[in-house]
C-alpha atoms as a PDB file:
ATOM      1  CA  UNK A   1       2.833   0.017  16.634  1.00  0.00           C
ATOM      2  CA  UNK A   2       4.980  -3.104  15.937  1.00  0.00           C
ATOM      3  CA  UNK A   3       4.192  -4.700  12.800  1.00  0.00           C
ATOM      4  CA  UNK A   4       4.475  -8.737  12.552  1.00  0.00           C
ATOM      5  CA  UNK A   5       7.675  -9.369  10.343  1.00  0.00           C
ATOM      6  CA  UNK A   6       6.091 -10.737   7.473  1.00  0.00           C
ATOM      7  CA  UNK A   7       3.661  -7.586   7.273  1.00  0.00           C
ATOM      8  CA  UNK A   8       6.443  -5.252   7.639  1.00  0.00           C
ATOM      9  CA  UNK A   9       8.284  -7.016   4.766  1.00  0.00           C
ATOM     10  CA  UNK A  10       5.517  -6.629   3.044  1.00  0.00           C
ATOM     11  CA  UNK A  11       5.643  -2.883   3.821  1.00  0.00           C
ATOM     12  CA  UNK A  12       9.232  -2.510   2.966  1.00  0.00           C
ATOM     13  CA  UNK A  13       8.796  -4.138  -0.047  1.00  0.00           C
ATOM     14  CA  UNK A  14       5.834  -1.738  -1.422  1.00  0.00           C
ATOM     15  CA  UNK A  15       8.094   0.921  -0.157  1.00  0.00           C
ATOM     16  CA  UNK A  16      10.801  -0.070  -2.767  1.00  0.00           C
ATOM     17  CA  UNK A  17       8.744  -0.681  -5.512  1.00  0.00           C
ATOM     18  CA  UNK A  18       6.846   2.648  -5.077  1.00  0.00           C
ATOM     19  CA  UNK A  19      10.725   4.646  -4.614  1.00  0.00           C
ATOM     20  CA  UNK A  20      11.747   2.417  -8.080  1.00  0.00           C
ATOM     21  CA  UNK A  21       8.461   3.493  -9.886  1.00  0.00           C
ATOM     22  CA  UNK A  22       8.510   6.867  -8.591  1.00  0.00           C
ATOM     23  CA  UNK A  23      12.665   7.051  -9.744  1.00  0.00           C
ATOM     24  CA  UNK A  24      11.890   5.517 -13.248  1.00  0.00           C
ATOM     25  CA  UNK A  25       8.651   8.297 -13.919  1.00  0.00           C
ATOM     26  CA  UNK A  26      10.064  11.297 -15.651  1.00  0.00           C
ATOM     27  CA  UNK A  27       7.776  13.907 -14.336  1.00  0.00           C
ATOM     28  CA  UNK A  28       7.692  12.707 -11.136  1.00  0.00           C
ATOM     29  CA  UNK A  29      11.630  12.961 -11.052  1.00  0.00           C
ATOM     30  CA  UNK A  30      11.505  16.167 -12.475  1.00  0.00           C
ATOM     31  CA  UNK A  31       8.756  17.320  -9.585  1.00  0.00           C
ATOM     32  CA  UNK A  32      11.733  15.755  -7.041  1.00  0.00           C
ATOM     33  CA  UNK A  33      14.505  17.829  -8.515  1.00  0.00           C
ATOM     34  CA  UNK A  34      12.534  20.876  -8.766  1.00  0.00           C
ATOM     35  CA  UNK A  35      11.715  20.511  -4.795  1.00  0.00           C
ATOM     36  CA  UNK A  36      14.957  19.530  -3.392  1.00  0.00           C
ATOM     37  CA  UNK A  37      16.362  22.577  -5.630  1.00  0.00           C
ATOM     38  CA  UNK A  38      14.175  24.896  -3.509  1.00  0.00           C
ATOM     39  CA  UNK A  39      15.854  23.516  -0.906  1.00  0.00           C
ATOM     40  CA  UNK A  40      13.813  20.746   0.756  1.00  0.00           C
ATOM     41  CA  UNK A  41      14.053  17.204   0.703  1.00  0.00           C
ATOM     42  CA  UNK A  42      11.653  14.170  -0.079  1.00  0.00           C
ATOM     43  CA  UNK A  43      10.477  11.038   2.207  1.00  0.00           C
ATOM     44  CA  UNK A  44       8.199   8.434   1.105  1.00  0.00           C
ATOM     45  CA  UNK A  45       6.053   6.982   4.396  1.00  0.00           C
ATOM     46  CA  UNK A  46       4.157   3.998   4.114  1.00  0.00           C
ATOM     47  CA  UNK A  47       2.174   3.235   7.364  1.00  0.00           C
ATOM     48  CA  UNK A  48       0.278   0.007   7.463  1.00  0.00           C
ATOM     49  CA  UNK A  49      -2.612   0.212  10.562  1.00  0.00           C
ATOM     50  CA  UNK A  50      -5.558  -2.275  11.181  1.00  0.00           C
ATOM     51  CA  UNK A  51      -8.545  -1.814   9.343  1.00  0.00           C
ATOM     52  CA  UNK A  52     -11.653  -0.832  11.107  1.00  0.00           C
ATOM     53  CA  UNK A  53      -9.144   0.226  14.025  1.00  0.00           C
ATOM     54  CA  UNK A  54     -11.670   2.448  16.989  1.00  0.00           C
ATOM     55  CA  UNK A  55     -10.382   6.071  17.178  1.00  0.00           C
ATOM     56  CA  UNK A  56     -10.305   7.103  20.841  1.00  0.00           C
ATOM     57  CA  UNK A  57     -13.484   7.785  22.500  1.00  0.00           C
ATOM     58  CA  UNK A  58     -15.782   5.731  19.914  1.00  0.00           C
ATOM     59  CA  UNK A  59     -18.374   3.878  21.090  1.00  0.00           C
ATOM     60  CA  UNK A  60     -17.956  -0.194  21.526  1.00  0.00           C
ATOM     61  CA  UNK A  61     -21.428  -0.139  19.842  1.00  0.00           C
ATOM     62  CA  UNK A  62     -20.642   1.893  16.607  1.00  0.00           C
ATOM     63  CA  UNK A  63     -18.804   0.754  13.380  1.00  0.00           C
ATOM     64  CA  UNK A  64     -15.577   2.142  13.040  1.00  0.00           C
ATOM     65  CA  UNK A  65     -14.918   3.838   9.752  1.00  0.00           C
ATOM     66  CA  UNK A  66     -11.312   4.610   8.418  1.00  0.00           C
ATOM     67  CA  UNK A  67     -10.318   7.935   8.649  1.00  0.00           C
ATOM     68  CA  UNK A  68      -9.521   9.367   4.874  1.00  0.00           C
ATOM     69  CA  UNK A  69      -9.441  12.979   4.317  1.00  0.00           C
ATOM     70  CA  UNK A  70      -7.351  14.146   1.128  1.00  0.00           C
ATOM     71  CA  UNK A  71      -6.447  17.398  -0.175  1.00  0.00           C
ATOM     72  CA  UNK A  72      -7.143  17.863  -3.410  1.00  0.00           C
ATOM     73  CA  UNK A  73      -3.357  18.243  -3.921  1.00  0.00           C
ATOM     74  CA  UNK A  74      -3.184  14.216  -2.773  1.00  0.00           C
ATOM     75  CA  UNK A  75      -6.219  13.704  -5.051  1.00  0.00           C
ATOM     76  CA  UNK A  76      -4.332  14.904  -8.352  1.00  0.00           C
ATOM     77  CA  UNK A  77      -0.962  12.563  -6.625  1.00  0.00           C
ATOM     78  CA  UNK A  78      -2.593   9.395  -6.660  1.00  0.00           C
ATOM     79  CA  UNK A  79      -4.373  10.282 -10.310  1.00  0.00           C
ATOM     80  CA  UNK A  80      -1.170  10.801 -11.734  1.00  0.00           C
ATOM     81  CA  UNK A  81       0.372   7.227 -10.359  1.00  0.00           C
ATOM     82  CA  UNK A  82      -3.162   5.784 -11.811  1.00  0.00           C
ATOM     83  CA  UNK A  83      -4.502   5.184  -8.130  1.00  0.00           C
ATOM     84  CA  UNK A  84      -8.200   5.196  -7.507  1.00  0.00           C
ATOM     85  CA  UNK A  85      -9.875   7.135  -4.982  1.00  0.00           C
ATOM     86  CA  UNK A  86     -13.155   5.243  -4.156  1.00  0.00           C
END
């Protein structure tokens, strides 16, 4: 999907702060260097979709609802940056 520019420097922008925050958090950097010591390596994607967007096969009639499932593993992420899961 192509973003308008201004969204996707909006995007790219959030993208930098979260990397800067992320870098600047000592247990998170710790977490990064333990990983990429077991030999794997770290990417940050940010997707930006429409909200309320149909998923195939809905009906025109119903409300669309935004798909969020997350692990409790991404629970206990976003606690620890001080995000709220509503």
């Amino acid at each position: 999907m192509d973003l308008p520019e201004q969204l996707h420097n909006l995007v790219s922008e959030l993208g930098d702060s979260l990397v800067k925050a992320l870098s600047e958090d000592d247990h998170c950097r710790d977490l990064a260097f333990q990983i990429q010591a077991k030999g794997y390596g770290l990417m940050l994607i940010l997707e930006a979709s429409p909200l309320g967007q149909r998923t195939p096969g809905s009906e025109d009639t119903e409300e669309a609802e935004p798909s969020q499932s997350f692990s409790e593993d991404d629970r206990r992420l976003m606690h620890s940056f001080k995000i709220k899961m509503d």
